[in-house]
Protein backbone atom coordinates (compact mmCIF):
# COMPACT_ATOMS: atom_id res chain seq x y z
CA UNK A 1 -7.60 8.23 0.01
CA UNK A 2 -5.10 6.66 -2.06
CA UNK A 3 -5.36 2.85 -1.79
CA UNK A 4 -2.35 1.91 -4.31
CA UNK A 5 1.67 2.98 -4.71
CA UNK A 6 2.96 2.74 -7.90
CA UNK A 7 6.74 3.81 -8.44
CA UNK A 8 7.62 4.32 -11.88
CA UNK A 9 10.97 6.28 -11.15
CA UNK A 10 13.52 3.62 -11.25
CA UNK A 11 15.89 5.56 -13.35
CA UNK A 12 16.46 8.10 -10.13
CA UNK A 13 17.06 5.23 -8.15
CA UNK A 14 15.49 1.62 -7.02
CA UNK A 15 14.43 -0.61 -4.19
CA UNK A 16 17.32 -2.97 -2.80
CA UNK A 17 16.27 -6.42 -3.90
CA UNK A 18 16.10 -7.67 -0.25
CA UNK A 19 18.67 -10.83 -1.17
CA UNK A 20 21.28 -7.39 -1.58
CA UNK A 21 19.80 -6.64 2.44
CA UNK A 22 20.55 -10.32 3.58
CA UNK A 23 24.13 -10.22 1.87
CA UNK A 24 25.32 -7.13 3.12
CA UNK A 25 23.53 -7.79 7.23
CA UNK A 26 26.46 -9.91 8.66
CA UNK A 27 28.84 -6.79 7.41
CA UNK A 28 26.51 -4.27 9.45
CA UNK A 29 25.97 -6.60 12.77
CA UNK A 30 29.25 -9.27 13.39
CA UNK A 31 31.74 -8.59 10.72
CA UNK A 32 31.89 -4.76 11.12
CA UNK A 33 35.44 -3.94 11.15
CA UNK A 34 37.40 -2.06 8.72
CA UNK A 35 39.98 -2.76 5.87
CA UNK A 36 42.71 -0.66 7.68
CA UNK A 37 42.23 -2.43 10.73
CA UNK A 38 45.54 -5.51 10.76
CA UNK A 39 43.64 -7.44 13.82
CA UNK A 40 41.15 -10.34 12.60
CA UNK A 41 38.53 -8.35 12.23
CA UNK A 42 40.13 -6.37 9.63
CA UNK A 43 41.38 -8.96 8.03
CA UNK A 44 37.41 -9.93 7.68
CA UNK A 45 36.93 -6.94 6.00
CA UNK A 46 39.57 -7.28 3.74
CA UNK A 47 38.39 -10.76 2.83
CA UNK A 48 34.91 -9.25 2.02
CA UNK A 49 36.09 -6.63 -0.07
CA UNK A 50 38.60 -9.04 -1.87
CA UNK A 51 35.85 -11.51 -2.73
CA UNK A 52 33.56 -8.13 -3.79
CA UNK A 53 35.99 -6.85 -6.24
CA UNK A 54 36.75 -10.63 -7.61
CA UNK A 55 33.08 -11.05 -8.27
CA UNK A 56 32.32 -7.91 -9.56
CA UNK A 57 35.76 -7.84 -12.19
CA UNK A 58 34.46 -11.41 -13.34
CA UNK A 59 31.08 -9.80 -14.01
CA UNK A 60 32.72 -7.31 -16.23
CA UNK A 61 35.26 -8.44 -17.87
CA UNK A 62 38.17 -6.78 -15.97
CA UNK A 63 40.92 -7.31 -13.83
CA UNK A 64 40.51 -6.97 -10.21
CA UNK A 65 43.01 -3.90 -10.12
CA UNK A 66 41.32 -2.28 -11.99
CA UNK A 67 38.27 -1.78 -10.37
CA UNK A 68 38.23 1.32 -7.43
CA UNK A 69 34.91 1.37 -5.00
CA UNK A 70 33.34 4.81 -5.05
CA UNK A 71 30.61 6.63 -2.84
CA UNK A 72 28.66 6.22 -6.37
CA UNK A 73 28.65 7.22 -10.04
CA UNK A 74 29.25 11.14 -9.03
CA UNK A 75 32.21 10.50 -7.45
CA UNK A 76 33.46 7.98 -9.68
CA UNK A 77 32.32 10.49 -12.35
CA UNK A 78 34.56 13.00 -10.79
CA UNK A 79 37.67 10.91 -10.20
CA UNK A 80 37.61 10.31 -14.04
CA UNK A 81 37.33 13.41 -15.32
CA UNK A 82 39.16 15.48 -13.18
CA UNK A 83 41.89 12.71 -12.18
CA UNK A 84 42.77 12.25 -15.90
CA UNK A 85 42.27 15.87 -16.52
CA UNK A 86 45.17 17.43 -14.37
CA UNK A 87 47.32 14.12 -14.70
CA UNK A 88 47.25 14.27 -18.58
CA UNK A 89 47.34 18.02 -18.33
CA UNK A 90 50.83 18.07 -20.17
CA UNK A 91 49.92 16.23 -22.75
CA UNK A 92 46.85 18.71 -23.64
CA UNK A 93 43.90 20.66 -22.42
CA UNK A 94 41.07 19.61 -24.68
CA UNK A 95 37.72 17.75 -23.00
CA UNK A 96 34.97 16.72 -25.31
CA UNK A 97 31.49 15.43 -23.38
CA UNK A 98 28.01 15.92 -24.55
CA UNK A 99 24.88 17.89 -23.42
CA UNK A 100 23.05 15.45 -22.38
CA UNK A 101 25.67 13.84 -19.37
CA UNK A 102 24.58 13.56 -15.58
CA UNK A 103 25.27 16.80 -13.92
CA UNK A 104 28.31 15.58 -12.30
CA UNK A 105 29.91 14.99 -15.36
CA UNK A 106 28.70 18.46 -16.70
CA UNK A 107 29.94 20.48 -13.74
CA UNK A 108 32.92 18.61 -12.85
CA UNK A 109 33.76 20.04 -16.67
CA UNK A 110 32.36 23.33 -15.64
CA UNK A 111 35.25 23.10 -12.74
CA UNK A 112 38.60 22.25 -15.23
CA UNK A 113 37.22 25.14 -17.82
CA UNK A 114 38.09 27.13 -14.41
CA UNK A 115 41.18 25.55 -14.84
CA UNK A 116 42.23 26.66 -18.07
CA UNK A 117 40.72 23.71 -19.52
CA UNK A 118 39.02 23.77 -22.89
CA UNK A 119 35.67 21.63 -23.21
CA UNK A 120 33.54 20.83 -25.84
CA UNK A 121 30.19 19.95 -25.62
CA UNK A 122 28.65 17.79 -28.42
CA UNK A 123 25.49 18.44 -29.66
CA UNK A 124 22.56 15.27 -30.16
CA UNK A 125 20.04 14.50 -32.72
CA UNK A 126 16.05 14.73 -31.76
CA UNK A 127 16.58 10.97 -30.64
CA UNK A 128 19.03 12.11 -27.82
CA UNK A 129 22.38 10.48 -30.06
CA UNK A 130 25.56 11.52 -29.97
CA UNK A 131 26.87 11.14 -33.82
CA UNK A 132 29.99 9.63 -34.45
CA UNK A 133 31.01 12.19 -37.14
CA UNK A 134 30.76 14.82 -34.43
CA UNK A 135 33.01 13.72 -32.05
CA UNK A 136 35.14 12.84 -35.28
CA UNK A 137 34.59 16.52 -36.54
CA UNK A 138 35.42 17.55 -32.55
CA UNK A 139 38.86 16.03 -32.15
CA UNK A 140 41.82 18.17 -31.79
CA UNK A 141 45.53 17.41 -31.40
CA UNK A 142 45.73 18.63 -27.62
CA UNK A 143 42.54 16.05 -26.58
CA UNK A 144 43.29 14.18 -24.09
CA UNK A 145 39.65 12.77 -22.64
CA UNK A 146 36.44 12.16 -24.16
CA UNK A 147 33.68 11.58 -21.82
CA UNK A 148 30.08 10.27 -23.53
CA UNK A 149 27.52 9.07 -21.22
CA UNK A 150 26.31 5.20 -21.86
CA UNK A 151 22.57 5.23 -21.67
CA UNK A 152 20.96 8.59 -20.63
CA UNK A 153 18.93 8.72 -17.89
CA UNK A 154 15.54 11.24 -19.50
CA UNK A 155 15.19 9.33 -22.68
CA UNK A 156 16.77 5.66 -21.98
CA UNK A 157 19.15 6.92 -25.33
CA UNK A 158 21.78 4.20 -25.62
CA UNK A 159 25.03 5.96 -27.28
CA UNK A 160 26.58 4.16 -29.82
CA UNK A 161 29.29 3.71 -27.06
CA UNK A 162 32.01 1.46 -28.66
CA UNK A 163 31.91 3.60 -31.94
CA UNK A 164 32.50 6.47 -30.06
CA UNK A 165 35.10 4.79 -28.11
CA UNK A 166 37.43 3.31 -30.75
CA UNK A 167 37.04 6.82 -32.29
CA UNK A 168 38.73 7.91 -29.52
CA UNK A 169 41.40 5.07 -29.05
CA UNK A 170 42.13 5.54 -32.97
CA UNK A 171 43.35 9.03 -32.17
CA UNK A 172 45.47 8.21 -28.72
CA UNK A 173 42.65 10.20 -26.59
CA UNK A 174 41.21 8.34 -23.07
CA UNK A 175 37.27 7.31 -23.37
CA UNK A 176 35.38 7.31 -20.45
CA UNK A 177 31.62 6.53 -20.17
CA UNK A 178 29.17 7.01 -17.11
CA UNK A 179 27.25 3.95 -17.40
CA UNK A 180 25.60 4.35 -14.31
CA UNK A 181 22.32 3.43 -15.67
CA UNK A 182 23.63 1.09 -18.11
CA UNK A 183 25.04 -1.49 -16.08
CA UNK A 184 22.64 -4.12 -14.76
CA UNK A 185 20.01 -3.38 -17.28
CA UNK A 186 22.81 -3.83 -20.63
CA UNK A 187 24.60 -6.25 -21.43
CA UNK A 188 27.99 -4.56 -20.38
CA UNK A 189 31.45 -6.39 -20.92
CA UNK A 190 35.05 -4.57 -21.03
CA UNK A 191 36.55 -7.13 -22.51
CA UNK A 192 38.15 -6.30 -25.33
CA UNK A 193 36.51 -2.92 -25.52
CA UNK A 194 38.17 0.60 -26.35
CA UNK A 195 36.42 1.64 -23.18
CA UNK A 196 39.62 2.97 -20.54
CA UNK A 197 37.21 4.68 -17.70
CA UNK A 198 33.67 3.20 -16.88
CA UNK A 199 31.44 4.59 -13.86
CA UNK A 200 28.89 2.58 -12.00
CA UNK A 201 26.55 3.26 -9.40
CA UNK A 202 24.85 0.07 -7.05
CA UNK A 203 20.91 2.00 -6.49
CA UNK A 204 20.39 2.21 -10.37
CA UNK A 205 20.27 -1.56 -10.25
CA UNK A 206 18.52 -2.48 -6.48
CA UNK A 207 21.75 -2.41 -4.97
CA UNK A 208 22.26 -0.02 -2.12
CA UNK A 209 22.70 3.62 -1.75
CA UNK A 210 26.15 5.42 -1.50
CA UNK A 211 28.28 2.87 -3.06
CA UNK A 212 29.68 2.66 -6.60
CA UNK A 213 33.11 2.08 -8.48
CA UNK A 214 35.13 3.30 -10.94
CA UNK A 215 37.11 1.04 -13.76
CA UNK A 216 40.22 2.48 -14.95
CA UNK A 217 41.94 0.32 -17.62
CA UNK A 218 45.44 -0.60 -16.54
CA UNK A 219 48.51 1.99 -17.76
CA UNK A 220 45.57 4.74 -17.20
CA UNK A 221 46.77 7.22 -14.62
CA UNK A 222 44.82 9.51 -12.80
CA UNK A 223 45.28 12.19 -10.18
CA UNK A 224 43.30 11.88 -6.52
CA UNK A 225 40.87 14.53 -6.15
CA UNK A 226 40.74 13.23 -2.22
CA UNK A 227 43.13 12.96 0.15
CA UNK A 228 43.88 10.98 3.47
CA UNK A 229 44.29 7.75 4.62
CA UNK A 230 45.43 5.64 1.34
CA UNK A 231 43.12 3.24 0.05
CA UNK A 232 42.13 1.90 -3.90
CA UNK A 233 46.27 2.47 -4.91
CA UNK A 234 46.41 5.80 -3.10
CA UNK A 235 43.69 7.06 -5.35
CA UNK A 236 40.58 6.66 -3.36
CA UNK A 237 41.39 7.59 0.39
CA UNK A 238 38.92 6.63 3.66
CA UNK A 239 37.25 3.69 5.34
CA UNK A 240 35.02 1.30 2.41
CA UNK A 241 31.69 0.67 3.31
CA UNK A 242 32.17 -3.06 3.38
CA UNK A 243 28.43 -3.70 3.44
CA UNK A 244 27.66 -1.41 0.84
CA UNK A 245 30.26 -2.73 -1.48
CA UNK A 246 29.08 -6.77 -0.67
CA UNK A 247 25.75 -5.54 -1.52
CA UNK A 248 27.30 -3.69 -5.04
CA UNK A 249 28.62 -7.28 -5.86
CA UNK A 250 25.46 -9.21 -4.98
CA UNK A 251 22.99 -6.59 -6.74
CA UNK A 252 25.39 -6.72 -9.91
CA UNK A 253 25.13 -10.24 -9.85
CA UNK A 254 21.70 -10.45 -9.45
CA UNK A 255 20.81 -8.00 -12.16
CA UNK A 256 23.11 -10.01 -15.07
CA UNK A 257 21.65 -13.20 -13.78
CA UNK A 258 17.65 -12.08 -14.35
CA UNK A 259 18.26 -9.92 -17.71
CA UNK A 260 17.49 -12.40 -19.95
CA UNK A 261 14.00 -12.76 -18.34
CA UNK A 262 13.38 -9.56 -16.62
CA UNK A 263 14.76 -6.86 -19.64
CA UNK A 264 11.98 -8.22 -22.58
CA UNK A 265 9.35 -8.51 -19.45
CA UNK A 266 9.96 -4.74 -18.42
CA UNK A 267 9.87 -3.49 -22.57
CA UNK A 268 6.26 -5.58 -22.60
CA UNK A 269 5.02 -3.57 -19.46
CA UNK A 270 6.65 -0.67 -21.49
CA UNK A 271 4.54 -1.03 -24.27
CA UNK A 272 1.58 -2.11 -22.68
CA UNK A 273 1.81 1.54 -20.57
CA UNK A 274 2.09 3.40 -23.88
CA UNK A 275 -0.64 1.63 -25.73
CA UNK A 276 -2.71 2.58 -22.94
CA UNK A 277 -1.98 6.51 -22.46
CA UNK A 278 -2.06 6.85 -25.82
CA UNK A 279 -5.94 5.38 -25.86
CA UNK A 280 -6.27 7.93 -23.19
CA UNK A 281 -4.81 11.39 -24.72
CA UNK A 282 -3.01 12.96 -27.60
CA UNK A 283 1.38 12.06 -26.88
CA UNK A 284 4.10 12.24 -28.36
CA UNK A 285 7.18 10.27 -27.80
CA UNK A 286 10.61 11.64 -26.73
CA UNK A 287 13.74 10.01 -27.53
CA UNK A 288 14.54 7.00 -29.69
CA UNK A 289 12.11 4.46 -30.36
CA UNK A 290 15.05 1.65 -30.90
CA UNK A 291 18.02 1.86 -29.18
CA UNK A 292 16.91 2.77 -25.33
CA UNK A 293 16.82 1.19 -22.43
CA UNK A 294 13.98 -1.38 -21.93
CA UNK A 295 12.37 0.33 -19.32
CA UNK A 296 11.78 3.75 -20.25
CA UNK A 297 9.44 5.59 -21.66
CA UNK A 298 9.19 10.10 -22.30
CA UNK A 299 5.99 11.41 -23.54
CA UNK A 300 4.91 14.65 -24.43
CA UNK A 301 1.44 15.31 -23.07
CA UNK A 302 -0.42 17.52 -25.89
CA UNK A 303 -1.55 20.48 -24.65
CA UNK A 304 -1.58 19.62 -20.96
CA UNK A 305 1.52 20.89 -17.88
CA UNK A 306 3.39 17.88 -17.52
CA UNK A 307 4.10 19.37 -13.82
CA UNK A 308 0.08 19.12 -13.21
CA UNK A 309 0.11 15.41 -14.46
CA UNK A 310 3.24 14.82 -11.89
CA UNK A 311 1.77 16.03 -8.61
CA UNK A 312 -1.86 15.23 -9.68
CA UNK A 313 -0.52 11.22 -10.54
CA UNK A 314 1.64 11.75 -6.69
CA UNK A 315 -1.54 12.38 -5.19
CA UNK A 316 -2.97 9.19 -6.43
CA UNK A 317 -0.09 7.00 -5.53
CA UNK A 318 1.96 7.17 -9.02
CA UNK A 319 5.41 8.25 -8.69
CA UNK A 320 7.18 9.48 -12.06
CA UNK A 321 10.06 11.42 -13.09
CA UNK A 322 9.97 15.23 -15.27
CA UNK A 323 12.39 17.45 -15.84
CA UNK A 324 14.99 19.50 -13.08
CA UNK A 325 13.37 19.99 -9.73
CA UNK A 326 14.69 23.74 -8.24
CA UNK A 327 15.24 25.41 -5.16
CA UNK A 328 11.58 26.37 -5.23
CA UNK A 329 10.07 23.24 -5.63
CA UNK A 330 8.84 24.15 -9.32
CA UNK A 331 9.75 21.52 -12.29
CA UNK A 332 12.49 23.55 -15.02
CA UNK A 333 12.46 21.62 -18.56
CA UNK A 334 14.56 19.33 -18.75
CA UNK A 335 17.90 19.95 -20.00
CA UNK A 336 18.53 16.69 -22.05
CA UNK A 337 15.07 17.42 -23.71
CA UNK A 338 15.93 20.74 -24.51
CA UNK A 339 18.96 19.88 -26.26
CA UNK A 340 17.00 17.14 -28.59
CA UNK A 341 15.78 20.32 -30.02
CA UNK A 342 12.06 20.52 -27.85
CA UNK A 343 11.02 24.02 -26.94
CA UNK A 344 10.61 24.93 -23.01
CA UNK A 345 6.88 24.31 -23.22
CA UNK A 346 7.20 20.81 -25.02
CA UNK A 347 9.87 19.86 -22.62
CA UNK A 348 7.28 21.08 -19.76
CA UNK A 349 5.08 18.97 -20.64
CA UNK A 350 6.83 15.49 -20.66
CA UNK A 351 6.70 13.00 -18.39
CA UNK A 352 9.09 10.53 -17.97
CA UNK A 353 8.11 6.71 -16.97
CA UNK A 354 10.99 4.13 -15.68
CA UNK A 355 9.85 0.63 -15.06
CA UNK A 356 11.71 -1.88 -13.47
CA UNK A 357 11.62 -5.74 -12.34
CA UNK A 358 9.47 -5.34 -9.32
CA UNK A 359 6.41 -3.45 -11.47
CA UNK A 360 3.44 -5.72 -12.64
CA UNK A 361 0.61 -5.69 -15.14
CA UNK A 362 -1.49 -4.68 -12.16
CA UNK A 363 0.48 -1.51 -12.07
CA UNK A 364 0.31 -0.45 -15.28
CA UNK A 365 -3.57 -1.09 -15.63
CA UNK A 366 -3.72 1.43 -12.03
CA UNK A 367 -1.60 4.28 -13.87
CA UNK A 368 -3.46 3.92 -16.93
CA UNK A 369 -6.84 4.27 -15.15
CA UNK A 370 -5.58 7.44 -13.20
CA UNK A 371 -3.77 9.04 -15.79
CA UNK A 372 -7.55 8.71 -17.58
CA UNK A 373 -9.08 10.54 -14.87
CA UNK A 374 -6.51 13.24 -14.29
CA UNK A 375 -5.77 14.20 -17.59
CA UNK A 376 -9.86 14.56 -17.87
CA UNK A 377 -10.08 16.50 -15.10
CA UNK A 378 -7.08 19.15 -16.14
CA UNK A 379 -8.42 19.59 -19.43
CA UNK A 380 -12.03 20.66 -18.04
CA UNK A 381 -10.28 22.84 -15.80
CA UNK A 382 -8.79 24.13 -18.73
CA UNK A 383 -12.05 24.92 -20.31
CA UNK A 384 -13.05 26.64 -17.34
CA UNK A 385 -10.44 28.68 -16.93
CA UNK A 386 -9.65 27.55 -13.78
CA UNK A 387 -5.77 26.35 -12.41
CA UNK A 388 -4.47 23.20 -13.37
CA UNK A 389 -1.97 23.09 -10.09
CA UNK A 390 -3.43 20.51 -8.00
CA UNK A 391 -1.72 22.40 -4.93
CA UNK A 392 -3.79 25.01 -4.90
């Protein structure tokens, strides 16, 4: 009977902070109208969204115009790559990304190679870093985007992001980062930055589902990839989600208001976790020890299924991340690990720990203790010759 939850999977998504909930309520019950409405309650809307997009611009450094609201980091992912893509086309057909972006940066290149697009895909060191000299060594004359993800979501691998990005700028070519994970846990500021295209998504940083936004530097043009009724400068068509976008606002605000305390609490509880598993069994550590984000930590279980640790942890109430779930329910090896140079069966057996504001010492004692037991118990199966799968 498990007596305790412990989520430790904050870098797939979080728990609204529930002053985000009390924000965004009046926008769900009394002020529900919509921005294309030119009645009063419309004109509500339009207030909220105004006052949204002030706050969140101020936040970051940009102008209010340049910010466009998204259904979240993929689609503002999308509207970067591909909107720049096909409006730029004329200019060149050169992409350059790395191996280690979100899947919706990785496919949505996938879909302009279709296109008679040409993409490279930067290699990383074992630490999960793209090198400057590559994307140096990578440029070509027809280049028109670059697209290098801020902080990586397996590892916590902070890119050296503005190094890449005046790289870029120095050559005439667009930068854009997804820094869906970034923002709210870095400090993140466009001011002044070589940055033109910067993706954010409100649940990485307990700010609601199905919201995001997209900044696109002023002079930067980009093609729609949807179409009907105009909204965001005719480049982001439909009704906003006025709620959702309060709460994006609120959350952001929130977030950049408690780094200074919660970021070095969350790397002690970090440490504190690691100090413990390793007391417990043989790891090794995947990723960069240095520049990461606070709260995460990839090990490499020696000699034990990292898939048997997940579901054995689930069962006692510990919720982690590992690898690329499948259509079948099994756990592939993860594709960012992979290309840090681990073989399939070292990537296999990582596990991947994201802690976040809400988790306690408490917490970390509880995973500690039941990682203890379970990793016990699979290596006597082991012995025994009996299956580690604790679904069978």
């Amino acid at each position: 009977m498990v007596n305790k939850k412990v989520y430790l999977d904050n870098s797939t998504t979080t728990r609204m902070d529930p002053l985000v909930l009390e924000e965004m309520l009046p926008f769900l019950q009394e002020d529900w109208g919509s921005t294309d409405q030119t009645h009063w309650l419309g004109r509500q809307a339009k207030k909220a969204v105004d006052c949204a997009r002030e706050r969140i611009a101020h936040l970051l450094g940009i102008r209010e115009e340049e910010l466009i609201f998204t259904s979240g980091g993929t689609e503002a992912n999308n509207l970067a790559i591909l909107g720049v893509a096909r409006a730029y086309r004329h200019r060149g057909n050169h992409i350059i990304t790395s191996k280690v972006e979100h899947p919706s940066v990785l496919l949505a290149c996938k879909a302009l190679e279709l296109e008679d697009f040409q993409v490279t895909y930067l290699p990383v060191t074992q630490e999960g870093l793209v090198e400057p000299v590559e994307l140096e060594a990578a440029m070509q004359d027809k280049t028109i985007l670059v697209s290098i993800i801020y902080a990586e979501a397996e590892t916590g691998a902070v890119q050296p992001i503005h190094e890449l990005s005046r790289i870029a700028r120095s050559r005439g070519v667009l930068f854009h980062t997804d820094a869906s994970l970034a923002v709210g846990k870095l400090k993140v500021s466009l001011a002044g930055s070589a940055i033109d295209l910067l993706s954010l998504s409100a649940h990485k940083f307990h700010g609601p589902k199905g919201v995001g936004a997209l900044f696109v530097r002023s002079g930067t043009r980009l093609r729609p990839i949807l179409f009907g009724v105009p909204e965001a400068a005719f480049l982001r068509p439909g009704t906003e989600n006025i709620a959702a976008i309060v709460g994006l606002a609120r959350a952001l605000e929130l977030a950049i208001e408690r780094m200074p305390y919660d970021m070095p609490r969350i790397a002690a509880l970090r440490d504190m976790l690691y100090e413990g598993i390793t007391a417990v069994t043989e790891v090794s550590r995947n990723g960069p020890t240095g520049n990461r984000l606070h709260g995460c930590l990839n090990l490499r279980f020696h000699g034990l299924p990292g898939e048997s640790l997940l579901y054995s942890l689930d069962l006692l109430g510990v919720a982690l991340g590992a690898g690329n779930p499948c259509v079948s329910g099994a756990i592939e090896p993860s594709y960012v690990l992979l290309a840090q140079g681990l073989s399939p069966e070292e990537a296999r057996s990582s596990l991947r720990f994201f802690l976040a504001r809400e988790n306690s010492q408490d917490e970390i004692s509880y995973v500690v203790e039941q990682l203890a037991r379970v990793v016990q118990r699979l290596k006597l199966a082991s012995l025994s010759g009996c299956s580690n799968d604790p679904r069978h």
